[in-house]
Protein backbone atom coordinates (compact mmCIF):
# COMPACT_ATOMS: atom_id res chain seq x y z
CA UNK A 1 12.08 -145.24 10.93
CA UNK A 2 15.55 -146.14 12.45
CA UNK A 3 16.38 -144.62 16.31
CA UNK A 4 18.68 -141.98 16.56
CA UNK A 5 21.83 -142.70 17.28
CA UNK A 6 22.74 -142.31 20.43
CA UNK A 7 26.21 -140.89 21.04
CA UNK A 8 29.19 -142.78 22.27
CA UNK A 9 31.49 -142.08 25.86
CA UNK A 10 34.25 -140.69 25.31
CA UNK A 11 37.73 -141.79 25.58
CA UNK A 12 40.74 -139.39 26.73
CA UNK A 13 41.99 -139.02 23.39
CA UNK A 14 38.83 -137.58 22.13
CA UNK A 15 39.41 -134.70 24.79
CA UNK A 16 40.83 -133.28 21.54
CA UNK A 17 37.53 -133.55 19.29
CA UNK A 18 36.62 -130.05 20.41
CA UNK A 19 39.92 -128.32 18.83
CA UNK A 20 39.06 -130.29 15.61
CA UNK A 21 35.48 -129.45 15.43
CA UNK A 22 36.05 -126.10 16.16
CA UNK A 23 38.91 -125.99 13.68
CA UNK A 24 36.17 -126.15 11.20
CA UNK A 25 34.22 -123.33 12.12
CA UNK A 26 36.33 -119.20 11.69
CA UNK A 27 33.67 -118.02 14.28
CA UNK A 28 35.36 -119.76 17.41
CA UNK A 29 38.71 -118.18 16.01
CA UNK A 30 38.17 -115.24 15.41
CA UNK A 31 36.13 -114.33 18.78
CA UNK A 32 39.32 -115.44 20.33
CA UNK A 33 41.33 -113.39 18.67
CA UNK A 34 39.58 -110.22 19.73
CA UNK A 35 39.01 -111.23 22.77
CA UNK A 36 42.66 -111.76 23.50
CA UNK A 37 43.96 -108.82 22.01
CA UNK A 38 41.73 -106.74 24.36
CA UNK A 39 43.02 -108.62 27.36
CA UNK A 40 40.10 -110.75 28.21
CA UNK A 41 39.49 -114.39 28.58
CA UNK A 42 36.56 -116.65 26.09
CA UNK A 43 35.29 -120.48 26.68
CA UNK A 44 33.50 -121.84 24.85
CA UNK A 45 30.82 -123.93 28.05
CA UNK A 46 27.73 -125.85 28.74
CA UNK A 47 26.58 -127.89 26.57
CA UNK A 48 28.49 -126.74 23.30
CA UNK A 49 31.65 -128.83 25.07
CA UNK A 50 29.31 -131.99 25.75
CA UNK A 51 28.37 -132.41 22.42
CA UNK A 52 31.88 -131.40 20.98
CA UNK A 53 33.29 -134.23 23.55
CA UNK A 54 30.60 -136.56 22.40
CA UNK A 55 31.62 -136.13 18.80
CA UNK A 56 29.40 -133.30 17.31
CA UNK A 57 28.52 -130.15 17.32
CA UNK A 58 25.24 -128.26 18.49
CA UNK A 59 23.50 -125.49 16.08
CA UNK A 60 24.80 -122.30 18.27
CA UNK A 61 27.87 -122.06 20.09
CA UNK A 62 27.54 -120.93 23.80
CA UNK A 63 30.69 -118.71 25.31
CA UNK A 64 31.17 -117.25 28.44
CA UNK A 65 33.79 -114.66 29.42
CA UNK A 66 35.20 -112.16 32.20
CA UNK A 67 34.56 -109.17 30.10
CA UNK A 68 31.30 -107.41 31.21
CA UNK A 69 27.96 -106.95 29.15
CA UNK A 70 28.81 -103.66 27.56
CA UNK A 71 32.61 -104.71 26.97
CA UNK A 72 31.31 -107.43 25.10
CA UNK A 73 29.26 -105.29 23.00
CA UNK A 74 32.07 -103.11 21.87
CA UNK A 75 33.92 -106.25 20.87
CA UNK A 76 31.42 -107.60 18.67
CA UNK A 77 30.74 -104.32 16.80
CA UNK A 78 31.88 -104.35 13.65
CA UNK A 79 32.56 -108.15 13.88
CA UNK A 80 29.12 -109.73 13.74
CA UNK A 81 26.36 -109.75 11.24
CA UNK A 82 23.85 -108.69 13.57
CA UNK A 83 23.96 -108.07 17.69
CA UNK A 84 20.84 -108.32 19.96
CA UNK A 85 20.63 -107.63 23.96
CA UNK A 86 17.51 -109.33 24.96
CA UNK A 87 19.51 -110.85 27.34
CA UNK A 88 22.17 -108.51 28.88
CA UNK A 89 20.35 -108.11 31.94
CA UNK A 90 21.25 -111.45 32.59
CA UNK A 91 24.96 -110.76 31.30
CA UNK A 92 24.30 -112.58 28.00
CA UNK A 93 24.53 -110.89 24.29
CA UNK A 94 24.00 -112.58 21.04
CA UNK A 95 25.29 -112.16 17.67
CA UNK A 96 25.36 -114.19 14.54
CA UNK A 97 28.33 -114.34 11.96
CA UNK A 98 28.83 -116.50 8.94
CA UNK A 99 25.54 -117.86 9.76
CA UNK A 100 26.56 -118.58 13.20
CA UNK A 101 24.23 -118.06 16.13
CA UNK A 102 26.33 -117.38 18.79
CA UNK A 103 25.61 -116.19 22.97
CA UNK A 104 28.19 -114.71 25.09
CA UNK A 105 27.73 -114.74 29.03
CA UNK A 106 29.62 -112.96 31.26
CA UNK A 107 30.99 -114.86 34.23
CA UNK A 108 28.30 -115.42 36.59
CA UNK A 109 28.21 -116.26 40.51
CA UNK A 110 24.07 -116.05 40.76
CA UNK A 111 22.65 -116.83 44.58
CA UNK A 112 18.95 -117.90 44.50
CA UNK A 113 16.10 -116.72 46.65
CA UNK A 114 14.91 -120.78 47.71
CA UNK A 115 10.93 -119.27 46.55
CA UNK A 116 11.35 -118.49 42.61
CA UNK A 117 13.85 -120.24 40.34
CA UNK A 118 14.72 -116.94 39.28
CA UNK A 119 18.67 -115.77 40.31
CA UNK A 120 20.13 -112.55 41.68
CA UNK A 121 22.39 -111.92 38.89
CA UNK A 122 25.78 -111.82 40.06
CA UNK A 123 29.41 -111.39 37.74
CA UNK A 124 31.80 -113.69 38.52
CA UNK A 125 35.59 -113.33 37.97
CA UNK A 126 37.20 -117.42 37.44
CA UNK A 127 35.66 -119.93 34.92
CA UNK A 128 35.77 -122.38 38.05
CA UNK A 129 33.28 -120.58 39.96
CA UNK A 130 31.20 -120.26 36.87
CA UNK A 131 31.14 -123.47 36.12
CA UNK A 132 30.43 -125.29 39.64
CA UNK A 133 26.96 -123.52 39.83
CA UNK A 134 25.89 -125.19 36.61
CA UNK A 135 23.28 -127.73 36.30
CA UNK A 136 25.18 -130.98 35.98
CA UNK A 137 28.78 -132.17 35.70
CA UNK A 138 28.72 -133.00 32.11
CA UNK A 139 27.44 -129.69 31.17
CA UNK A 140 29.79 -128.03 33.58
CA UNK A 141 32.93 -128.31 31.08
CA UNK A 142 34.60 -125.14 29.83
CA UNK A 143 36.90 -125.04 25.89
CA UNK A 144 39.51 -122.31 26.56
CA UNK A 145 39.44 -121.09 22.96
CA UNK A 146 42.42 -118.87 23.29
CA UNK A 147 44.64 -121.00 25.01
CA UNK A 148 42.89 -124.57 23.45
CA UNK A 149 42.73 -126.79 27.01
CA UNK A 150 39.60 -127.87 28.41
CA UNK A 151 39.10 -127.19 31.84
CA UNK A 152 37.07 -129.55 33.53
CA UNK A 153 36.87 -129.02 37.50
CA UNK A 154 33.62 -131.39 38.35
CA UNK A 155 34.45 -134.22 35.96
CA UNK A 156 32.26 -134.21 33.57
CA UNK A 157 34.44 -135.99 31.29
CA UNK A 158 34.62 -138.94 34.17
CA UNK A 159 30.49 -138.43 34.13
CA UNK A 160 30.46 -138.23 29.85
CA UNK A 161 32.27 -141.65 30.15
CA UNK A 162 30.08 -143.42 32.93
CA UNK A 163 27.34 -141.59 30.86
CA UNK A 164 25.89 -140.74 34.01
CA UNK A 165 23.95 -137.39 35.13
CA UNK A 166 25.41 -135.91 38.16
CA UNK A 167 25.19 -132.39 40.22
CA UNK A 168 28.53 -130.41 40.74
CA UNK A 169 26.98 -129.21 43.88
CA UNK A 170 25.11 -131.94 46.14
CA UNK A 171 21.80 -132.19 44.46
CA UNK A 172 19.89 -131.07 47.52
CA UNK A 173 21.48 -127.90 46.66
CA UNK A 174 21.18 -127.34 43.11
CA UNK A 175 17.88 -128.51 42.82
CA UNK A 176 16.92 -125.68 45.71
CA UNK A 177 18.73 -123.32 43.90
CA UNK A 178 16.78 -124.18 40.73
CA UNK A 179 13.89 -126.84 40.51
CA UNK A 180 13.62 -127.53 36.58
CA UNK A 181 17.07 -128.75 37.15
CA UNK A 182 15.31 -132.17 38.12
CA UNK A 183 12.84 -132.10 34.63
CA UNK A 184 16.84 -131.20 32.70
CA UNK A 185 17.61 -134.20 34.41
CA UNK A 186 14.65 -136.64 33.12
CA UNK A 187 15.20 -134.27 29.45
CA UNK A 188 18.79 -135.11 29.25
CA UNK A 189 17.98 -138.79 30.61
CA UNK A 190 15.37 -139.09 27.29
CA UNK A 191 18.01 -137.00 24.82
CA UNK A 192 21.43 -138.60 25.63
CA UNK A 193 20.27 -141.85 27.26
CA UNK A 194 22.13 -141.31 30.32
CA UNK A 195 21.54 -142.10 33.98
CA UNK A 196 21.35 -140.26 36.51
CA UNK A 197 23.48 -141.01 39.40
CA UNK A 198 21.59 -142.27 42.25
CA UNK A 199 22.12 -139.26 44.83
CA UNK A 200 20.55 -137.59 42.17
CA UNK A 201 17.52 -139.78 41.88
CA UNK A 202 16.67 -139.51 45.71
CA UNK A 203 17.13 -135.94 45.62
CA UNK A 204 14.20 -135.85 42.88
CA UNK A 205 12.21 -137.77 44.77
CA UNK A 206 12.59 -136.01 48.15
CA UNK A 207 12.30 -132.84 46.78
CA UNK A 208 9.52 -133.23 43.64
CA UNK A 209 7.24 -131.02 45.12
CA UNK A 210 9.46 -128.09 44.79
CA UNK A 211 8.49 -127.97 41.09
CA UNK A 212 5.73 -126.04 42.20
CA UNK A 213 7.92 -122.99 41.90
CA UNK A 214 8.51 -123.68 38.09
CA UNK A 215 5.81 -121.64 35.85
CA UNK A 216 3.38 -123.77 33.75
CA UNK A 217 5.65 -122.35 30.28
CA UNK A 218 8.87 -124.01 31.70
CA UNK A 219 7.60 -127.22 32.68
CA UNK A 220 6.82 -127.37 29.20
CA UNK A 221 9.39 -126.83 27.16
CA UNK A 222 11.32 -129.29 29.45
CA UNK A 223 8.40 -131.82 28.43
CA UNK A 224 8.46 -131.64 25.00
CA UNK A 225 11.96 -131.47 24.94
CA UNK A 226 11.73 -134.80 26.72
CA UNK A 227 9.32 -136.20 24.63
CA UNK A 228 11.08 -135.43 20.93
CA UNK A 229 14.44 -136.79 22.88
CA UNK A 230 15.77 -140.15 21.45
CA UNK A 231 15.00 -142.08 24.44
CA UNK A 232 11.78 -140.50 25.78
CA UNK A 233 10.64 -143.76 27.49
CA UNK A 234 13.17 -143.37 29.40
CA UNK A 235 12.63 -139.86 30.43
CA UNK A 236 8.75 -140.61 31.32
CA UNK A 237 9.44 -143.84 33.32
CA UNK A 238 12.20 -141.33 35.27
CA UNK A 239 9.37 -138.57 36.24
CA UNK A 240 7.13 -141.25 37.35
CA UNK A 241 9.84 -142.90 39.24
CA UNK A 242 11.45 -140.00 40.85
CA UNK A 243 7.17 -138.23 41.77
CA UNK A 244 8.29 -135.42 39.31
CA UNK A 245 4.81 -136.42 36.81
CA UNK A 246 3.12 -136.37 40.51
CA UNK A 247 3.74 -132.77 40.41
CA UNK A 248 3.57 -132.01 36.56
CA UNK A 249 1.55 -134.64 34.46
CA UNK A 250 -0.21 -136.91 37.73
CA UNK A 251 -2.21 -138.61 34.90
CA UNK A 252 0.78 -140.63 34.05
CA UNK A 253 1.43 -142.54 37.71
CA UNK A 254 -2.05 -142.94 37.82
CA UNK A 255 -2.18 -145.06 34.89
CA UNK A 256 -0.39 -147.55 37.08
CA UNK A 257 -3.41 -149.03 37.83
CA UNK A 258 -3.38 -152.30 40.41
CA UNK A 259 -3.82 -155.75 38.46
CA UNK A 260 -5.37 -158.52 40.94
CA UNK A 261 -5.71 -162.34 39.94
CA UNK A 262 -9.25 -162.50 39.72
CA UNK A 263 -9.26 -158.81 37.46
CA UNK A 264 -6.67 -158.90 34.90
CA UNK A 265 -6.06 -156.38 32.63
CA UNK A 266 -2.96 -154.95 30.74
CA UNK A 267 -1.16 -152.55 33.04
CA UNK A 268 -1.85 -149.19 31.47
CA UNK A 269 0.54 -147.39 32.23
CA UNK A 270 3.25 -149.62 31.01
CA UNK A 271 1.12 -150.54 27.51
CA UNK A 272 0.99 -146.25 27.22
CA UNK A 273 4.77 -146.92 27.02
CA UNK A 274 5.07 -149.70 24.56
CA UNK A 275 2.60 -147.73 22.22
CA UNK A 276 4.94 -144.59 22.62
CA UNK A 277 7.65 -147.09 21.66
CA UNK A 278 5.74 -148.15 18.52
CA UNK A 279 4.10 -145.06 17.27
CA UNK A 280 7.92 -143.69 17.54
CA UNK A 281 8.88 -146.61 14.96
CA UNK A 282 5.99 -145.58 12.69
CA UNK A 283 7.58 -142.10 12.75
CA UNK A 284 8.14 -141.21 9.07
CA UNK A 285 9.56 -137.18 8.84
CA UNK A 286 12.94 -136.15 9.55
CA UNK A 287 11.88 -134.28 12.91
CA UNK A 288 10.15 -136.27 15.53
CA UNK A 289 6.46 -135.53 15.89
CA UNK A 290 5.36 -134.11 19.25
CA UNK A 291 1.61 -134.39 18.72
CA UNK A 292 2.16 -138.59 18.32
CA UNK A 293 4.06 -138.88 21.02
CA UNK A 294 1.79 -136.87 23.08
CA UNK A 295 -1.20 -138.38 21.62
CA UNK A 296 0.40 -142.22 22.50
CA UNK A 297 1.52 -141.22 25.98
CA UNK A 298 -2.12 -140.48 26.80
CA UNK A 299 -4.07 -142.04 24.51
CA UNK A 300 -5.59 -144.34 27.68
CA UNK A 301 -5.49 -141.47 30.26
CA UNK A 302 -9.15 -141.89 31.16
CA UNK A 303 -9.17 -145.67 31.94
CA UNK A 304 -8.15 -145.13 35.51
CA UNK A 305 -11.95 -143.39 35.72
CA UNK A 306 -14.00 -144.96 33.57
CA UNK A 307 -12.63 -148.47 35.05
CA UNK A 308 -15.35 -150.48 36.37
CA UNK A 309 -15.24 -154.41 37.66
CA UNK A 310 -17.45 -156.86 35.97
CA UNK A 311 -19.58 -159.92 37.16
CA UNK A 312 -17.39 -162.77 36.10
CA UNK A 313 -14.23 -161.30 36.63
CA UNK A 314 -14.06 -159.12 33.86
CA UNK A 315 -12.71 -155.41 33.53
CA UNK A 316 -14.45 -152.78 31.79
CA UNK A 317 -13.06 -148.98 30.32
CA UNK A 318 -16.22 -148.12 28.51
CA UNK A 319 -16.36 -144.17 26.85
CA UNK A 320 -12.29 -143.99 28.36
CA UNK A 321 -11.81 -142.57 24.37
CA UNK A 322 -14.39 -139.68 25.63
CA UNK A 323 -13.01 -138.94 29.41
CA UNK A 324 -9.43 -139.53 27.88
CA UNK A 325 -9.71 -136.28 25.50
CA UNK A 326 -11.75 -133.84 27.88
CA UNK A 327 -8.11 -135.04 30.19
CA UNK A 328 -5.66 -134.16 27.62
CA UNK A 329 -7.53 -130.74 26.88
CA UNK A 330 -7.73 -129.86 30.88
CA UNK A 331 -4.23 -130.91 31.37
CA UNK A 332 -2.47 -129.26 27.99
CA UNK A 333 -4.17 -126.49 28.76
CA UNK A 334 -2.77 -126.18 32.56
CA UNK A 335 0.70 -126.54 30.73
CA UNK A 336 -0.13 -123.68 28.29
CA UNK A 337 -0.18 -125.57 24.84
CA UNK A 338 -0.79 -123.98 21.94
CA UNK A 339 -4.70 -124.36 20.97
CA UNK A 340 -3.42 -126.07 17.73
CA UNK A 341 -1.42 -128.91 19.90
CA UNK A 342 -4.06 -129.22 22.20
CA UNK A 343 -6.84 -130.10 20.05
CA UNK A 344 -5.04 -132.49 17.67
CA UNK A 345 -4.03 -134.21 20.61
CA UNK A 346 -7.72 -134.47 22.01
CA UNK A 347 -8.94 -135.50 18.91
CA UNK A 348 -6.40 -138.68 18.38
CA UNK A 349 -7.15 -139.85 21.96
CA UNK A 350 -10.58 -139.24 21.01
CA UNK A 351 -10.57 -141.25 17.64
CA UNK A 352 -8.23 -143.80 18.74
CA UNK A 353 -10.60 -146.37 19.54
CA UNK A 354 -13.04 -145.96 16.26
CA UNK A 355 -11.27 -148.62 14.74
CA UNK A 356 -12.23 -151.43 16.80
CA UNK A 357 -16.06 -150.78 15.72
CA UNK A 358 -14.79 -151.76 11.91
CA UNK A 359 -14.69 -155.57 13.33
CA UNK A 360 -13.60 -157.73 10.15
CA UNK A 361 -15.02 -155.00 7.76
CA UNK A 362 -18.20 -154.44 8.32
CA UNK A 363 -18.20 -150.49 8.21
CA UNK A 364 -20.34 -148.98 5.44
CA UNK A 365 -18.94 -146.54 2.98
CA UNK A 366 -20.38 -143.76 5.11
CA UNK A 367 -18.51 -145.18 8.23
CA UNK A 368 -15.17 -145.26 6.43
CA UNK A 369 -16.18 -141.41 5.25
CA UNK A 370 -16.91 -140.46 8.52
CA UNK A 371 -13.64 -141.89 10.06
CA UNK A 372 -11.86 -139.77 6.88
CA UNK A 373 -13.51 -136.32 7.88
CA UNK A 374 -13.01 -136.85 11.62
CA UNK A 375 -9.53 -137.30 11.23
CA UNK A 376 -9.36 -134.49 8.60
CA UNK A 377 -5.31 -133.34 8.68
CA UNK A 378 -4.79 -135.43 11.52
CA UNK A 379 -5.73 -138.95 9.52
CA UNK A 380 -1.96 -140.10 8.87
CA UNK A 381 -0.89 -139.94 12.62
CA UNK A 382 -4.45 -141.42 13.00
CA UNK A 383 -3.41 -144.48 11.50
CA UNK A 384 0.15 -145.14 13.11
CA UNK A 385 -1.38 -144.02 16.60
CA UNK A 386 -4.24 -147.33 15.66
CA UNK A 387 -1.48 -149.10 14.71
CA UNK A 388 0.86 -148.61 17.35
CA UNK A 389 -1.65 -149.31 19.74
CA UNK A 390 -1.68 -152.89 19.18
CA UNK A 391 0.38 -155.00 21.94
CA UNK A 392 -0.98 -157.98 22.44
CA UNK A 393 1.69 -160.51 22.70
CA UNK A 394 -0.51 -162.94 20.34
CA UNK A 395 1.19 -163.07 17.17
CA UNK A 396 -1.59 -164.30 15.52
CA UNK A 397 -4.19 -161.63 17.10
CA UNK A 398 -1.46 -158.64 16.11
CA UNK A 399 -1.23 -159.71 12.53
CA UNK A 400 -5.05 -159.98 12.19
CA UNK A 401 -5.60 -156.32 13.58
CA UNK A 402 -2.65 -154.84 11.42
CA UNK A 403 -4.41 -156.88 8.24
CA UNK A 404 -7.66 -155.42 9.32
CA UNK A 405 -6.15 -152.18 9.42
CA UNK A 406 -4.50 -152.55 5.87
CA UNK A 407 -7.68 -153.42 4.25
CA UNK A 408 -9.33 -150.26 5.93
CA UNK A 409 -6.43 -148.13 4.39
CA UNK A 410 -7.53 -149.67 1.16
CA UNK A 411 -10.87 -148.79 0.97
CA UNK A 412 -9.81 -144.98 2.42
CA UNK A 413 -7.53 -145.08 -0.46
CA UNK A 414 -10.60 -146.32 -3.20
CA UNK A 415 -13.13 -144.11 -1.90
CA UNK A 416 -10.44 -140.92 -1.71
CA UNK A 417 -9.92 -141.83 -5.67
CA UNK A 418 -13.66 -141.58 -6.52
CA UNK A 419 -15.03 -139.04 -4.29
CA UNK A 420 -11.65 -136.51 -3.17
CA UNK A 421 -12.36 -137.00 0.33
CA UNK A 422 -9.91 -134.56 1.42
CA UNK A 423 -12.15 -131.65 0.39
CA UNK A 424 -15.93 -133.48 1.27
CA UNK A 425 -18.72 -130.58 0.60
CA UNK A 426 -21.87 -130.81 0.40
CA UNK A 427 -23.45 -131.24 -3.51
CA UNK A 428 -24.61 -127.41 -3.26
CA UNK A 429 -22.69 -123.99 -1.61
CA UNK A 430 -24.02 -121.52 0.30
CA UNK A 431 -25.02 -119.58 -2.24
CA UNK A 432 -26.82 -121.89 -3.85
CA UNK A 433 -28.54 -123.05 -1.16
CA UNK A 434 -29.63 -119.14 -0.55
CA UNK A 435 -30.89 -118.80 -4.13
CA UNK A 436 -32.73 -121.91 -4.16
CA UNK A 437 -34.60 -121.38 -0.88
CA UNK A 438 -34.61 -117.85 -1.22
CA UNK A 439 -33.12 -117.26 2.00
CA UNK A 440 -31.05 -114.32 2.96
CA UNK A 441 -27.63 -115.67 5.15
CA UNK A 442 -28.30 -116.83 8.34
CA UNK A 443 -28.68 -120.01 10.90
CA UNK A 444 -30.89 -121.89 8.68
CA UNK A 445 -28.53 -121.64 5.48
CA UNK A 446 -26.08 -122.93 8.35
CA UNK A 447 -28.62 -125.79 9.01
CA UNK A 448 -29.04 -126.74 5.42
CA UNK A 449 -25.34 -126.71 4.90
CA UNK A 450 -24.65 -129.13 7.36
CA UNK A 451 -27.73 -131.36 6.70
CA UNK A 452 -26.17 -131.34 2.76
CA UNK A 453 -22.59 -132.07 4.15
CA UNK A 454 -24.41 -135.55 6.37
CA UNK A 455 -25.92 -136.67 3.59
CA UNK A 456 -22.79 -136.39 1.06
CA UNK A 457 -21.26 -138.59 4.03
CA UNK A 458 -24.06 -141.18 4.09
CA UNK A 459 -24.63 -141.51 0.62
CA UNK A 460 -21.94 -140.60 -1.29
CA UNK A 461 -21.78 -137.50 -3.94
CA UNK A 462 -25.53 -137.11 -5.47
CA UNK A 463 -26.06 -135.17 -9.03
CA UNK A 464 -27.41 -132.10 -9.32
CA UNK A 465 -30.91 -132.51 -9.26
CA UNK A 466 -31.28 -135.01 -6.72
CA UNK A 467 -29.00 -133.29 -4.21
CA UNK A 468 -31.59 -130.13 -5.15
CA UNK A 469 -34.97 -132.59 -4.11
CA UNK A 470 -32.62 -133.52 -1.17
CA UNK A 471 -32.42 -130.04 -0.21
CA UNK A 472 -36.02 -129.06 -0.89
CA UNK A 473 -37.70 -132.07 1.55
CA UNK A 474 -35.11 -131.13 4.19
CA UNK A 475 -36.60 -127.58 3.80
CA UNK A 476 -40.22 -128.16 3.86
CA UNK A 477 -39.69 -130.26 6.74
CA UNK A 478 -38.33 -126.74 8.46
CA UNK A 479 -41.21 -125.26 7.59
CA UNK A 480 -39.58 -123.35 4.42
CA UNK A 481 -41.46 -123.34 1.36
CA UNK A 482 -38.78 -123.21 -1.80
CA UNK A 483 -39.56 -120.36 -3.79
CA UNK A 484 -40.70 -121.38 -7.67
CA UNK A 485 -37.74 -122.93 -9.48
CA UNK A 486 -37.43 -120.28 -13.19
CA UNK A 487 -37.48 -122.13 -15.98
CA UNK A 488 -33.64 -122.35 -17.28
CA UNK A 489 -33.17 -121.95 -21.07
């Protein structure tokens, strides 16, 4: 799958790409015009303007304005398609015309309490003073959309150009004010490919720990954000860099495991990288796909316990597959992932390492079934996560593991043609099962289920009649005596 593209600087002549995208789009217009004609100012801010500078246009427009909450309202009745308030305690209302999302702030001049990340909401009355408490310079950038002139008092356009992340404050302020402002920094780092400017890195790492404020559900949001950004390598290697992952994700820097000359041993830590890299490139939907990267970020998160030093010089990670995914679970958890993203997750970094038992092809057709019903839904990221996972700089080693793979994918391929491997049952229901044994439902209907469903994995489907004496030697062995088989017509 080809990169994103990532978005060029701008020039001063492209100052003007925001009247022309907007041009486009009646919403911006005719908010305006309203606006104006009730005797209030509208700017279009944040990071609307970046992208529009950059060249393009983000899904909802963001506006901000010295009319107050309730004016606002009264504005946008009878205007929009639909108007919601979830947010007016915070000055914001949203509406949505022509299929437009857009959110309309009021000015603000918020002070912060230095323990929560959470503002005492304060109006403002200038666009300057609204925008110099923003994050960074590049999102602190206001469109005048009545008057068309783009006011720009922290130069973010100068920033846009050096594509370089700066505060509008000194960062030792803003990041007081606000700690996720240094995880927007490492997001934005990963989704524009920017740097951040280097007042900005020693802030992070001087004041990391103040993360600690920031609720599990924010941290995140920023993290996955970072993760599905265009350049999330870069993002990562920033929180490790800067002691934000010490704080939010201390698995990662302790993947930087010490390499001595007499125990050498890829760097794990910088190989979780390159496979992040790779599975990225083996990427084949038109959204990027969280649970890969996740899954390739960590897949080696429990070498740094299980690593033990050999006689001889060698270096051993033996079960790491096993710590690694009881890690991911504890730590997705602490983050609040959903229980679907957690345990897909857990179960790549657990599977990751089957592969390497399938040598040049010596796995039986059972093995091959049993790495198919592992995997269950989760078999196609299975295979690039394998795959990616190969970075060994011999050429001739990397092509014999990805040919090894390929025939592998072959014989999943054959044996999904003959047996439907998708849907593997046992030869025999429940409810056959029941009426066979003459059981009523229960644990031991459970039992012979799943005794059924191991041997349809071992041996393949069975006919009728043979997966019946299957089921009536399990039985007897349980002490259950099959009831006397009628006679069919």
């Amino acid at each position: 799958m080809s990169g994103p593209v990532t978005p060029t600087a701008p020039s001063p002549g492209q100052d003007n790409a925001v009247v022309e995208l907007l041009s486009a789009l009646p919403v911006a217009d005719e908010l305006a015009a309203r606006f104006a004609a009730a005797g209030h100012r509208l700017y279009l801010v944040g990071g609307s303007v970046r992208d529009a500078v950059l060249g393009r246009l983000s899904g909802d427009l963001d506006f901000t304005t010295d009319a107050r909450p309730p004016q606002v309202m009264a504005l946008l009745k009878g205007w929009a398609d639909a108007i919601w308030d979830t947010g007016i305690a915070f000055g914001t209302v949203g509406a949505t015309k022509y299929g437009q999302t857009v959110e309309i702030t009021t000015f603000r001049a918020d002070s912060y309490d230095g323990v929560t990340r959470n503002p005492e909401v304060t109006f403002g009355d200038t666009i300057e003073g609204d925008l110099v408490r923003r994050d960074f310079t590049v999102n602190a950038m206001a469109y005048d959309v009545v008057n068309r002139q783009l006011i720009d008092p922290t130069g973010g356009r100068e920033a846009l150009r050096a594509r370089t992340l700066d505060t509008p404050a000194t960062p030792q302020e803003s990041f007081s004010d606000d700690p996720l402002r240094m995880l927007r920094a490492a997001r934005f780092v990963s989704q524009l490919g920017f740097a951040v400017a280097p007042r900005v890195r020693e802030a992070m790492a001087a004041m990391a720990g103040e993360l600690t404020r920031i609720t599990a559900e924010r941290v995140q949001v920023e993290l996955s954000k970072l993760l599905t950004g265009a350049h999330p390598r870069a993002g990562v290697e920033l929180m490790v860099e800067a002691k934000l992952a010490d704080v939010v994700l201390p698995e990662l820097p302790a993947m930087k495991l010490e390499i001595d000359e007499h125990h050498q041993h890829k760097d794990v830590f910088h190989h979780s990288l390159v496979v992040l890299d790779q599975a990225i490139d083996l990427e084949d939907g038109p959204e990027p796909d969280l649970v890969l990267r996740l899954a390739a970020l960590l897949h080696d998160i429990g070498k740094p316990d299980t690593r033990r030093f050999e006689e001889g010089g060698g270096v051993s990670f033996h079960h790491h597959e096993v710590v690694g995914a009881k890690m991911v679970r504890k730590r997705l958890r602490a983050l609040k992932y959903s229980k679907e993203i957690i345990e897909d997750v857990a179960q790549l970094v657990y599977l990751h390492l089957r592969f390497h038992g399938y040598g040049s092809g010596e796995w039986t057709d059972s093995a091959v079934r049993r790495y198919v019903t592992d995997a269950e839904h989760l078999l196609p990221r299975l295979h690039k996560l394998v795959r990616a996972d190969c970075t060994t700089r011999n050429r001739r080693k990397a092509n014999a593991l990805q040919r090894t793979y390929d025939d592998l994918e072959r014989r999943i391929e054959r044996i999904a043609a003959e047996e439907d491997l998708k849907r593997v049952r046992p030869d025999l229901d429940g409810n056959e099962i029941m009426r066979l044994l003459g059981l009523p439902p229960g644990p031991m209907v459970g039992k012979a289920w799943k005794f059924l469903k191991e041997l349809r994995l071992d041996r393949g489907p069975l006919d009728h009649d043979e997966a019946i004496a299957e089921l009536f030697a399990w039985a007897r062995s349980e002490g259950v005596e099959p009831p006397a088989e009628p006679k069919r017509d």
